[in-house]
PDB file of N, CA and C in Angstrom:
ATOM      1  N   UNK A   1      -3.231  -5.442 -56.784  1.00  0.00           N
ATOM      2  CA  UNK A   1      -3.835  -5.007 -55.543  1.00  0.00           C
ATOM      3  C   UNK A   1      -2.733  -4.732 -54.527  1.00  0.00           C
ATOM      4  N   UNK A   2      -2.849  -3.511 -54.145  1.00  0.00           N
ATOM      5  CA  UNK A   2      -1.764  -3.197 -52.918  1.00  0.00           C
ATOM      6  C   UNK A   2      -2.117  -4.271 -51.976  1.00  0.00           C
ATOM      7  N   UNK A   3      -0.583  -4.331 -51.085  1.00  0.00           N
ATOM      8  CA  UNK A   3      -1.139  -4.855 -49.527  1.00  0.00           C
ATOM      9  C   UNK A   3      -1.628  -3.728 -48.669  1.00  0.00           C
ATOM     10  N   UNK A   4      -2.331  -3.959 -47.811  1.00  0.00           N
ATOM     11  CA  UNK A   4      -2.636  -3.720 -46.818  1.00  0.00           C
ATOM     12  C   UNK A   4      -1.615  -3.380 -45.274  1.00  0.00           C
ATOM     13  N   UNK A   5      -0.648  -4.313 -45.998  1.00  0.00           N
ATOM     14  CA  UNK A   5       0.151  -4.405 -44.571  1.00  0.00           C
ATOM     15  C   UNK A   5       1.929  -3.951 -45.025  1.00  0.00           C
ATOM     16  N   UNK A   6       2.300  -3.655 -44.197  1.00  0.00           N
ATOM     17  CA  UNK A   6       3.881  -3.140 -44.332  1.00  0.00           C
ATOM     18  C   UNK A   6       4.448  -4.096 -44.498  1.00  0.00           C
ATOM     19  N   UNK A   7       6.123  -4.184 -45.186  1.00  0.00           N
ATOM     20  CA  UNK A   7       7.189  -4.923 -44.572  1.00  0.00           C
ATOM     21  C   UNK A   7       7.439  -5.736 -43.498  1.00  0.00           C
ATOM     22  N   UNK A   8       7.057  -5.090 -42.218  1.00  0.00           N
ATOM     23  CA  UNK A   8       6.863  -5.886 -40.934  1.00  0.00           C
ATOM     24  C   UNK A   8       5.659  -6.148 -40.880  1.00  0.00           C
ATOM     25  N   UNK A   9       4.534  -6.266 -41.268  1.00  0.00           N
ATOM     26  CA  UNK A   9       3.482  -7.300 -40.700  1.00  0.00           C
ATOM     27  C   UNK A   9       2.424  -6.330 -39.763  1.00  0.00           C
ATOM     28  N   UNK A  10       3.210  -5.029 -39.805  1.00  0.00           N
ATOM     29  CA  UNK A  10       2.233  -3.964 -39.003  1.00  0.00           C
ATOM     30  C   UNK A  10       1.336  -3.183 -40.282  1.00  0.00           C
ATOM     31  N   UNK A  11      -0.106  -3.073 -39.561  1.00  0.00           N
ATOM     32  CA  UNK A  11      -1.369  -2.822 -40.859  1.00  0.00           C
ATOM     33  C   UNK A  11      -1.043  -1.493 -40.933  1.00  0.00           C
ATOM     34  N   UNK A  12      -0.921  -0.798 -42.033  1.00  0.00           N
ATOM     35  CA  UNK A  12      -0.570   0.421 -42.730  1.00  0.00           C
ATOM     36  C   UNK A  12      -1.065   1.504 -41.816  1.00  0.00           C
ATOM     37  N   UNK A  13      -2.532   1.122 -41.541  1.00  0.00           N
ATOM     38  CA  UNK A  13      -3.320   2.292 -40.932  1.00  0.00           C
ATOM     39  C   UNK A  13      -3.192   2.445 -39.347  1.00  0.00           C
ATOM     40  N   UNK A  14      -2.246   1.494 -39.045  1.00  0.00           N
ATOM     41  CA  UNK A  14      -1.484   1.332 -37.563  1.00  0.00           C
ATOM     42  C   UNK A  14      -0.589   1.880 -37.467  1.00  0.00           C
ATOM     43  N   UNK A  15       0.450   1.636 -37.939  1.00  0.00           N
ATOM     44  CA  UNK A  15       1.492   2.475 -38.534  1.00  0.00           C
ATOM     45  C   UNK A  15       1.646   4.064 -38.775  1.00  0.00           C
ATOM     46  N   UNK A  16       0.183   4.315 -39.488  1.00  0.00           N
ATOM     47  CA  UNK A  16      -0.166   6.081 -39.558  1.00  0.00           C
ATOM     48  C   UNK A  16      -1.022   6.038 -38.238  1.00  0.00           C
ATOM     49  N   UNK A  17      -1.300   5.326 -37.526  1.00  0.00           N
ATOM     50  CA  UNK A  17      -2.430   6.155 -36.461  1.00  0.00           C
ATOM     51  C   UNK A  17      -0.754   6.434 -35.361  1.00  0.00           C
ATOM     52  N   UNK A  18       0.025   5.178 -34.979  1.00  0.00           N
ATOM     53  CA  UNK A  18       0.904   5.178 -34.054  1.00  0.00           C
ATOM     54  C   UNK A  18       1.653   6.359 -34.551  1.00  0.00           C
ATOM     55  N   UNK A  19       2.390   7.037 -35.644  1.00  0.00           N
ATOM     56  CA  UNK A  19       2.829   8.208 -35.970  1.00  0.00           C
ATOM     57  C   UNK A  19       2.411   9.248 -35.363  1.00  0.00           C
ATOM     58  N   UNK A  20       0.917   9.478 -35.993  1.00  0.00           N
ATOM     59  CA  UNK A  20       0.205  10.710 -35.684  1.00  0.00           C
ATOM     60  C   UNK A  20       0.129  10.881 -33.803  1.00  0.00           C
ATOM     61  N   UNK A  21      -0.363   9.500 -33.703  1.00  0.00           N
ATOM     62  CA  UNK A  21      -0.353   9.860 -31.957  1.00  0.00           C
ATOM     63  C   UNK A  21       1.064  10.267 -31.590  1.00  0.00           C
ATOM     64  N   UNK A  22       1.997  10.186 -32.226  1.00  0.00           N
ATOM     65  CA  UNK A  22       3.868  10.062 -31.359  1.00  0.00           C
ATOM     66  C   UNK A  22       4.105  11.994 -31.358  1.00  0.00           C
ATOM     67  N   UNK A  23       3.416  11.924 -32.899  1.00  0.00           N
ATOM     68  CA  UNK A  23       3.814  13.416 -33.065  1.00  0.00           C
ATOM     69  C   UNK A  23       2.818  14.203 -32.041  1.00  0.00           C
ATOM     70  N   UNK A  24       1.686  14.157 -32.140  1.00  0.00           N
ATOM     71  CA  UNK A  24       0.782  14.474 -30.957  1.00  0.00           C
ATOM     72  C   UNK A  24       1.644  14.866 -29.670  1.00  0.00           C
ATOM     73  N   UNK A  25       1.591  13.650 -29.304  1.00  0.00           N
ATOM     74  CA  UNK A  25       2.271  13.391 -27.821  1.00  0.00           C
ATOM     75  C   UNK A  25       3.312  14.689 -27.539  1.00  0.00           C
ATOM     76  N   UNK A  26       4.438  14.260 -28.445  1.00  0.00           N
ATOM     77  CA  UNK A  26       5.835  15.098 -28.665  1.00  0.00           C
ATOM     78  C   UNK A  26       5.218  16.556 -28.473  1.00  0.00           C
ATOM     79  N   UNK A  27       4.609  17.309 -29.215  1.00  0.00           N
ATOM     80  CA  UNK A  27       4.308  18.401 -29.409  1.00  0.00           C
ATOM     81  C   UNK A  27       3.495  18.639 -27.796  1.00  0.00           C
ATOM     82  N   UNK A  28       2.347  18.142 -27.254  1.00  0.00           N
ATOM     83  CA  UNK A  28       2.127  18.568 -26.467  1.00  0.00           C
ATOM     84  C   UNK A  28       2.695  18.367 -24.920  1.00  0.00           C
ATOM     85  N   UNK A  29       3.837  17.305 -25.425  1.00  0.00           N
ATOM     86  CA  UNK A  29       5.041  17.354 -24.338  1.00  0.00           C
ATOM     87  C   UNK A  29       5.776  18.406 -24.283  1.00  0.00           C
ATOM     88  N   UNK A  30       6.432  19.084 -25.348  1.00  0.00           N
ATOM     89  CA  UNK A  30       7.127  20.276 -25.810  1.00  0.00           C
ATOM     90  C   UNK A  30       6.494  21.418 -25.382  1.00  0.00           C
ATOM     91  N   UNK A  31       5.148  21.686 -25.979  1.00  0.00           N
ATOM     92  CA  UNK A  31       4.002  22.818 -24.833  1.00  0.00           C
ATOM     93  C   UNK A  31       4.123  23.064 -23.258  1.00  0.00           C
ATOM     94  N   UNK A  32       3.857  21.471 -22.750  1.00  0.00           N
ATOM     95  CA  UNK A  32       3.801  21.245 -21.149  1.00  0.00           C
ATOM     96  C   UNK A  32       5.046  21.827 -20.188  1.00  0.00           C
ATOM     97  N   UNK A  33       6.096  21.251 -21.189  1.00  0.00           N
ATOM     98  CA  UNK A  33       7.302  21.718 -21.162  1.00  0.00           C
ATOM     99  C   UNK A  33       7.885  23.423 -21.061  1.00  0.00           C
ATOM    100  N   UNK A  34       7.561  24.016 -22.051  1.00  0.00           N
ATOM    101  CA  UNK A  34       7.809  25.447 -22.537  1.00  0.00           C
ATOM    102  C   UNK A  34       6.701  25.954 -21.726  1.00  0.00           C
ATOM    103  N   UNK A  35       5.530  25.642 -20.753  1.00  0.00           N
ATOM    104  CA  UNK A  35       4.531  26.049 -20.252  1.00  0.00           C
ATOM    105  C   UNK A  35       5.072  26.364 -18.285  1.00  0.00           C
ATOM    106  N   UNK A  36       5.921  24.937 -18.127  1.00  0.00           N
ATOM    107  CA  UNK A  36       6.787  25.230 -17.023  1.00  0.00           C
ATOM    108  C   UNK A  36       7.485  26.199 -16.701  1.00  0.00           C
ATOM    109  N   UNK A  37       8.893  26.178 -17.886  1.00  0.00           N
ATOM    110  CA  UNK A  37       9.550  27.014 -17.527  1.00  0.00           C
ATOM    111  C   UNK A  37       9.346  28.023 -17.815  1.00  0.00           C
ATOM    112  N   UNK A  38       8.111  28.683 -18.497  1.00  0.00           N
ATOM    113  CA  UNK A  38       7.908  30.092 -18.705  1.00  0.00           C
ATOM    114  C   UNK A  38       6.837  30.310 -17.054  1.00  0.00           C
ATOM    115  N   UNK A  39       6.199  29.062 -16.489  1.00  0.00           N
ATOM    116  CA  UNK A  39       5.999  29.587 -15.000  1.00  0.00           C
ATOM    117  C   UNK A  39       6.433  30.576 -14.329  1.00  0.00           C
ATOM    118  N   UNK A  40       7.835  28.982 -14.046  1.00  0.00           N
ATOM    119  CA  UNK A  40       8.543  29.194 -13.194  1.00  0.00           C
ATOM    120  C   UNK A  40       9.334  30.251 -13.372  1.00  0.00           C
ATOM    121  N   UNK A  41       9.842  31.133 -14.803  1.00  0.00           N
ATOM    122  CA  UNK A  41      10.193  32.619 -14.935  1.00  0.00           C
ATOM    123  C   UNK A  41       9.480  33.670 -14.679  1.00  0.00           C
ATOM    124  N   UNK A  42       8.146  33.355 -15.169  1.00  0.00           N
ATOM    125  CA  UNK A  42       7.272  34.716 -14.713  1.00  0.00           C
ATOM    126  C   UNK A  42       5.882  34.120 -14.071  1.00  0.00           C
ATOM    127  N   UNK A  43       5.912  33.937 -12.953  1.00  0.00           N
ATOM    128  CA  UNK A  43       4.648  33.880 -11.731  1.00  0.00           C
ATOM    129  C   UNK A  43       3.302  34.105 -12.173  1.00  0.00           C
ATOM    130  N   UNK A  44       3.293  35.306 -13.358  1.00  0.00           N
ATOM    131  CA  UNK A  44       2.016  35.963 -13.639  1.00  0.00           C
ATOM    132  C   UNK A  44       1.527  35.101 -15.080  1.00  0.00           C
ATOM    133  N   UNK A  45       2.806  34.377 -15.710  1.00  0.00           N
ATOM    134  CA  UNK A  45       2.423  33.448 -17.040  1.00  0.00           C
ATOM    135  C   UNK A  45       0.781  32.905 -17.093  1.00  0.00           C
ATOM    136  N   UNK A  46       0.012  33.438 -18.077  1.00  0.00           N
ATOM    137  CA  UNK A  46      -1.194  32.730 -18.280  1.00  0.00           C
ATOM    138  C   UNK A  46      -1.159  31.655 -19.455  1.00  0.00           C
ATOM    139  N   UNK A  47      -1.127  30.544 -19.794  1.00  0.00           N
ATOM    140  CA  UNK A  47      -1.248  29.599 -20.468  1.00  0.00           C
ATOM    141  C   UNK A  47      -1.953  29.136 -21.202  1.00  0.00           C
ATOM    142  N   UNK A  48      -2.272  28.722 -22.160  1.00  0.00           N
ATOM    143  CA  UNK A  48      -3.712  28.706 -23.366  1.00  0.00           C
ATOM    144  C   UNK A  48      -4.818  27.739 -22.710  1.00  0.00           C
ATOM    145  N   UNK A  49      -3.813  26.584 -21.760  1.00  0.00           N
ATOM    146  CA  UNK A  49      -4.939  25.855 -21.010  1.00  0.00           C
ATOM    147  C   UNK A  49      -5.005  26.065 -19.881  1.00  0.00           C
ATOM    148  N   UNK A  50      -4.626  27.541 -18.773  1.00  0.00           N
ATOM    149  CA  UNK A  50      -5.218  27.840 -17.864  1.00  0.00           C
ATOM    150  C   UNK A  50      -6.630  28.352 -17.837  1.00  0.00           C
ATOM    151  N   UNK A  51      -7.756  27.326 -18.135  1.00  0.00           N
ATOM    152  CA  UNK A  51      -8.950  27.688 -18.378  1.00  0.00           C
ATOM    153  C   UNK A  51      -9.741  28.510 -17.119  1.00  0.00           C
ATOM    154  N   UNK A  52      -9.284  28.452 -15.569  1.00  0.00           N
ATOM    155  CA  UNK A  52      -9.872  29.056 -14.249  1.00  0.00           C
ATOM    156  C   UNK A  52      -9.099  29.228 -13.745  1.00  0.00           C
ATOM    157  N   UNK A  53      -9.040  29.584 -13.034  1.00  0.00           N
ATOM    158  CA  UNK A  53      -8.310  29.505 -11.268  1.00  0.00           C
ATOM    159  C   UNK A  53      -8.542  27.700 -11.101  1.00  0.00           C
ATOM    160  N   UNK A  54      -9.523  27.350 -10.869  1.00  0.00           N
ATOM    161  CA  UNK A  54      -9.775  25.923 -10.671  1.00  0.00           C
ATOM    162  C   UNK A  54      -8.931  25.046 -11.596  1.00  0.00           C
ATOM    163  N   UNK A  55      -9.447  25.176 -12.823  1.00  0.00           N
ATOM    164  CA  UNK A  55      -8.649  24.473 -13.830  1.00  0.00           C
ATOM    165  C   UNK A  55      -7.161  24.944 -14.361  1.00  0.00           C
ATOM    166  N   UNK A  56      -6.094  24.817 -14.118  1.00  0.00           N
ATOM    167  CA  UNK A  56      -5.039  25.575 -14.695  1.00  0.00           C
ATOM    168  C   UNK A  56      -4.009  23.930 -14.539  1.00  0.00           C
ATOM    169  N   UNK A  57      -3.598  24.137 -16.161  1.00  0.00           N
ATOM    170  CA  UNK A  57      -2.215  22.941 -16.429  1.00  0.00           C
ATOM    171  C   UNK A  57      -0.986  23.836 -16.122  1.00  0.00           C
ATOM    172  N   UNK A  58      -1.264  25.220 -15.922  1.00  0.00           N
ATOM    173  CA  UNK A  58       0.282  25.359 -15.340  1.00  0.00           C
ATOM    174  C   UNK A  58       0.606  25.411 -13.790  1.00  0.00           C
ATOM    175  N   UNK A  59      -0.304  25.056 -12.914  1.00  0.00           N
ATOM    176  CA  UNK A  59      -0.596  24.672 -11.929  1.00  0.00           C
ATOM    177  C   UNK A  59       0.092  23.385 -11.112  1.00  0.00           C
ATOM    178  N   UNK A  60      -0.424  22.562 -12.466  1.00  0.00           N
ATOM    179  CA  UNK A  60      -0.063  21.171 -12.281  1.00  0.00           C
ATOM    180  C   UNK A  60       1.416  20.942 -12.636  1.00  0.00           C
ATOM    181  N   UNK A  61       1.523  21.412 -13.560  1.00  0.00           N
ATOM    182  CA  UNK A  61       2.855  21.204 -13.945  1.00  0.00           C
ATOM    183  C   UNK A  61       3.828  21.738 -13.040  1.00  0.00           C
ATOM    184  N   UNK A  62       3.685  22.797 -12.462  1.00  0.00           N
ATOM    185  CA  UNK A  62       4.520  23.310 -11.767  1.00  0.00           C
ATOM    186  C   UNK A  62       4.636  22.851 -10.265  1.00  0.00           C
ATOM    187  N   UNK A  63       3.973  21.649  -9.956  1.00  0.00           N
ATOM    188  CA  UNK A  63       3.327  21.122  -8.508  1.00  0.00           C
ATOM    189  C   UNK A  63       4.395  19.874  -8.599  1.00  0.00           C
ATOM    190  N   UNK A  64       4.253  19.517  -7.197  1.00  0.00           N
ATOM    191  CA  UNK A  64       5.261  17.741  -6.969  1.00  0.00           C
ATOM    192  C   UNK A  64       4.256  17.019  -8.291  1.00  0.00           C
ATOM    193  N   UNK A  65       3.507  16.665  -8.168  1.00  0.00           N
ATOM    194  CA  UNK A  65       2.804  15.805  -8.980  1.00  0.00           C
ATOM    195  C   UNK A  65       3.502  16.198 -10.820  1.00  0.00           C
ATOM    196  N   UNK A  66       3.963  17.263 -10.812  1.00  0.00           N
ATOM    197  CA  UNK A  66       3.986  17.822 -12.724  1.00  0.00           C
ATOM    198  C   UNK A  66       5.931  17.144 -12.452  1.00  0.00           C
ATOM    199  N   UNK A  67       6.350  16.404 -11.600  1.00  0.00           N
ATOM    200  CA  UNK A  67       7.828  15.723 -11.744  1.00  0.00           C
ATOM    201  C   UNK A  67       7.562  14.672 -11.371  1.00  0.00           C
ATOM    202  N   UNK A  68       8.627  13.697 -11.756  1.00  0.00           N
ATOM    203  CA  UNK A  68       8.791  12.325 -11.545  1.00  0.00           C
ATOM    204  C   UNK A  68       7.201  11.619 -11.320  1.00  0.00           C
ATOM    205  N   UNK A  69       6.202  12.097 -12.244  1.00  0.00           N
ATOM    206  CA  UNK A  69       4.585  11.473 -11.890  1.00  0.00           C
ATOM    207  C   UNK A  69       4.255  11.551 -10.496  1.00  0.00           C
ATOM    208  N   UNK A  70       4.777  12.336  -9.539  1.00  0.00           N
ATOM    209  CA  UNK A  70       4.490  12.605  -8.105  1.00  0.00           C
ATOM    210  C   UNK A  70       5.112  11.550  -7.231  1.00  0.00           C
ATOM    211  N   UNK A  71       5.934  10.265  -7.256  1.00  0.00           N
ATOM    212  CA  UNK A  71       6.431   9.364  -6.697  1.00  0.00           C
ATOM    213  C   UNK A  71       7.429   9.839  -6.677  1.00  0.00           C
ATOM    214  N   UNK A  72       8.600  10.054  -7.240  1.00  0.00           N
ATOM    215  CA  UNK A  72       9.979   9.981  -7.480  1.00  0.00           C
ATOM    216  C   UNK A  72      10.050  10.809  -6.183  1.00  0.00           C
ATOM    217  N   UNK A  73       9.515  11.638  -5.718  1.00  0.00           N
ATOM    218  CA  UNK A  73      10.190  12.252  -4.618  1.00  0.00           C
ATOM    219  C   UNK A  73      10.244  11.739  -2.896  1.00  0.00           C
ATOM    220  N   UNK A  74       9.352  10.644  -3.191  1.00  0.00           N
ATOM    221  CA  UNK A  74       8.753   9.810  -1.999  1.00  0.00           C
ATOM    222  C   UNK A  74      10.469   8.931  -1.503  1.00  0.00           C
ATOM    223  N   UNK A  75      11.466   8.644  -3.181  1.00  0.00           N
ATOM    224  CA  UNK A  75      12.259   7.700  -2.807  1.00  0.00           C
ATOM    225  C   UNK A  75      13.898   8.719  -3.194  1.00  0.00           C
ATOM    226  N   UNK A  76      13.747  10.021  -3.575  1.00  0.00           N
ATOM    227  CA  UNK A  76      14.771  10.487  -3.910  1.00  0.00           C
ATOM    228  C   UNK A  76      14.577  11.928  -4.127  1.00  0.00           C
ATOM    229  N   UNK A  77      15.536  12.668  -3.458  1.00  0.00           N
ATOM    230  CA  UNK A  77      15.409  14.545  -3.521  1.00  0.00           C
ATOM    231  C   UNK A  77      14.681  14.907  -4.716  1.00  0.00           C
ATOM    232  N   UNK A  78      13.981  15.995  -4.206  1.00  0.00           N
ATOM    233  CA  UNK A  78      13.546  16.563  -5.513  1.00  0.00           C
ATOM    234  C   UNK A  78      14.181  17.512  -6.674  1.00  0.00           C
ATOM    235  N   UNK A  79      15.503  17.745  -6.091  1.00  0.00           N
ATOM    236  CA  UNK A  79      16.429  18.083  -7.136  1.00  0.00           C
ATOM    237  C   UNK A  79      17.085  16.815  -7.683  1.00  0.00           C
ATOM    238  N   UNK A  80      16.756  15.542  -7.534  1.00  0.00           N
ATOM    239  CA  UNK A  80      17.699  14.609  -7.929  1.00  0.00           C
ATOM    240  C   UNK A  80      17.559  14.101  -9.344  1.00  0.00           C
ATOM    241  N   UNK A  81      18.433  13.898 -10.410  1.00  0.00           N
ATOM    242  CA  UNK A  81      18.052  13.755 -11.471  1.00  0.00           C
ATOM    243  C   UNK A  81      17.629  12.534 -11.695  1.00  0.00           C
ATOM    244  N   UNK A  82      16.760  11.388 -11.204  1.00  0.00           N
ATOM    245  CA  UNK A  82      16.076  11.016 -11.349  1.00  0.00           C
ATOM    246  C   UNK A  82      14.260  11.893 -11.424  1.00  0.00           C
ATOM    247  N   UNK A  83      14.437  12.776 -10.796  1.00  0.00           N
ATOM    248  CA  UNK A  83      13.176  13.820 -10.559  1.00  0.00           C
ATOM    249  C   UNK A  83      12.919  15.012 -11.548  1.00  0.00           C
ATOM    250  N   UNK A  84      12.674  14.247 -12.777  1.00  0.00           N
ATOM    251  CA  UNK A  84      12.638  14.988 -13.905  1.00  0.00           C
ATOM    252  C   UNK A  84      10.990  15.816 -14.476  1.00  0.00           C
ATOM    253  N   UNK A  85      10.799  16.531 -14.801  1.00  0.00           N
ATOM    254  CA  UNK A  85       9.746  17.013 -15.036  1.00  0.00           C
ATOM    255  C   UNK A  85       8.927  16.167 -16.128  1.00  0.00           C
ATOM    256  N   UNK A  86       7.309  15.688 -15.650  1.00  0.00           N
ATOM    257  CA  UNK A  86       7.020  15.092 -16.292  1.00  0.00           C
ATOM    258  C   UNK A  86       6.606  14.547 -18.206  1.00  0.00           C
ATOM    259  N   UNK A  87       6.746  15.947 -18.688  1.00  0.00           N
ATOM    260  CA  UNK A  87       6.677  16.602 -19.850  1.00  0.00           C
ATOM    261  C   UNK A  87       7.987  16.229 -20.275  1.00  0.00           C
ATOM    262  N   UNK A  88       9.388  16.398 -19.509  1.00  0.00           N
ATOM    263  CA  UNK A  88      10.436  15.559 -20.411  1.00  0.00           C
ATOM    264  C   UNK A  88      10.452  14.015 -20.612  1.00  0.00           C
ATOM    265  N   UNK A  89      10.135  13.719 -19.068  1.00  0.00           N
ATOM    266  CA  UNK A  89       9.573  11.958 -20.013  1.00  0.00           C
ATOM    267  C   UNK A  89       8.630  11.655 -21.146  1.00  0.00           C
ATOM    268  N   UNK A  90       8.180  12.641 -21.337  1.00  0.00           N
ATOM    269  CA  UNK A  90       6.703  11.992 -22.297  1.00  0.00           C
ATOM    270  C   UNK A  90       7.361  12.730 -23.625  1.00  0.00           C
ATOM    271  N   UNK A  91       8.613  13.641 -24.034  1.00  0.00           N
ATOM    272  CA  UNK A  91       9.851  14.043 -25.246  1.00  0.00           C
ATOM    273  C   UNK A  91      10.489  12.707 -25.225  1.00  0.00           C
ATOM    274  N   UNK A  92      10.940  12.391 -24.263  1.00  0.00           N
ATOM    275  CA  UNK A  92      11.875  10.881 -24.506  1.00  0.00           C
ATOM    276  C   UNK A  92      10.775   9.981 -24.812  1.00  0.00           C
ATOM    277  N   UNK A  93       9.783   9.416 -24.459  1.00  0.00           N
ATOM    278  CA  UNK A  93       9.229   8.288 -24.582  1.00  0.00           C
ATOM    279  C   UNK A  93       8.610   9.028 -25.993  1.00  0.00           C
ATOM    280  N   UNK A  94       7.788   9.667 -26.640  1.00  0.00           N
ATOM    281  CA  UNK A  94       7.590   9.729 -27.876  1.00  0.00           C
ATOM    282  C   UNK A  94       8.368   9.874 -28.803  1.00  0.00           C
ATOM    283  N   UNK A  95       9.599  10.046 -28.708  1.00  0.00           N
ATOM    284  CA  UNK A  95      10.723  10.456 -29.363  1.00  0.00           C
ATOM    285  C   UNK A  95      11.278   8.915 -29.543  1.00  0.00           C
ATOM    286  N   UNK A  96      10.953   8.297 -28.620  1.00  0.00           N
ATOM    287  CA  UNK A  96      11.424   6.387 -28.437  1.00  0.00           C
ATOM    288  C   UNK A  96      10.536   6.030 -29.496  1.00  0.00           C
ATOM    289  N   UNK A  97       9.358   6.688 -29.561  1.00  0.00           N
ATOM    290  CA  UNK A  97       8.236   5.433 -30.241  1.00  0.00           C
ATOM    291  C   UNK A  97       8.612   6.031 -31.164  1.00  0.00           C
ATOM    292  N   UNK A  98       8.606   7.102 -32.090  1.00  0.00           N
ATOM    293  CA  UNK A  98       8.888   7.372 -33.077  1.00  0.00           C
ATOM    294  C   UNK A  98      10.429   6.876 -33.838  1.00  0.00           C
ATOM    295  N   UNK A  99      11.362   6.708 -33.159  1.00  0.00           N
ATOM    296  CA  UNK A  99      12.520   6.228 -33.617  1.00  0.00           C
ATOM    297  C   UNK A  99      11.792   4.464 -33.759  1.00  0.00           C
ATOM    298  N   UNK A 100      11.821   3.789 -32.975  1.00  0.00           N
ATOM    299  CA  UNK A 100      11.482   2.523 -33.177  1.00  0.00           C
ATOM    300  C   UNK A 100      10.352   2.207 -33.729  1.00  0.00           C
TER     301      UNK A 100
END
């Protein structure tokens, strides 16, 4: 009878769900990402999830709120590299969970 559980003590099907979500994440960090700077190059960029005028993620992304989660600028310039676009934190932090 197989185990159930890995090497470390983490349940197999934890292990594949935490994957699948990392790769998830990554990819639609990478989108959010490539969704910015094609904005901020062309003004007229329509986006697969600019669903309205009302609803538009390239909106957001491109707003104080789409850097540093909308705080960072309250305590430091908004060119300051602490004031990173929020879509590159969420490449590093899935890119973290997936390495570890």
């Amino acid at each position: 009878m197989s185990s159930s559980k890995s090497s470390d003590g983490v349940p197999k099907w934890e292990s594949k769900a935490r994957f699948a979500l990392c790769v998830l994440g990554l990819i639609l960090s990478v989108y959010a990402l490539h969704v910015k700077f094609s904005r901020e190059s062309d003004p007229d960029y329509r986006a697969m999830c600019d669903l309205a005028e009302s609803v538009s993620c390239s909106k957001v992304f491109t707003s104080r709120w789409g850097r540093g989660f909308g705080f960072v600028q309250l305590f430091a310039q908004e060119d300051s590299l602490l004031n990173q676009p929020n879509s590159l934190l969420g490449i590093i932090f899935y890119t973290l969970q997936l390495v570890l």
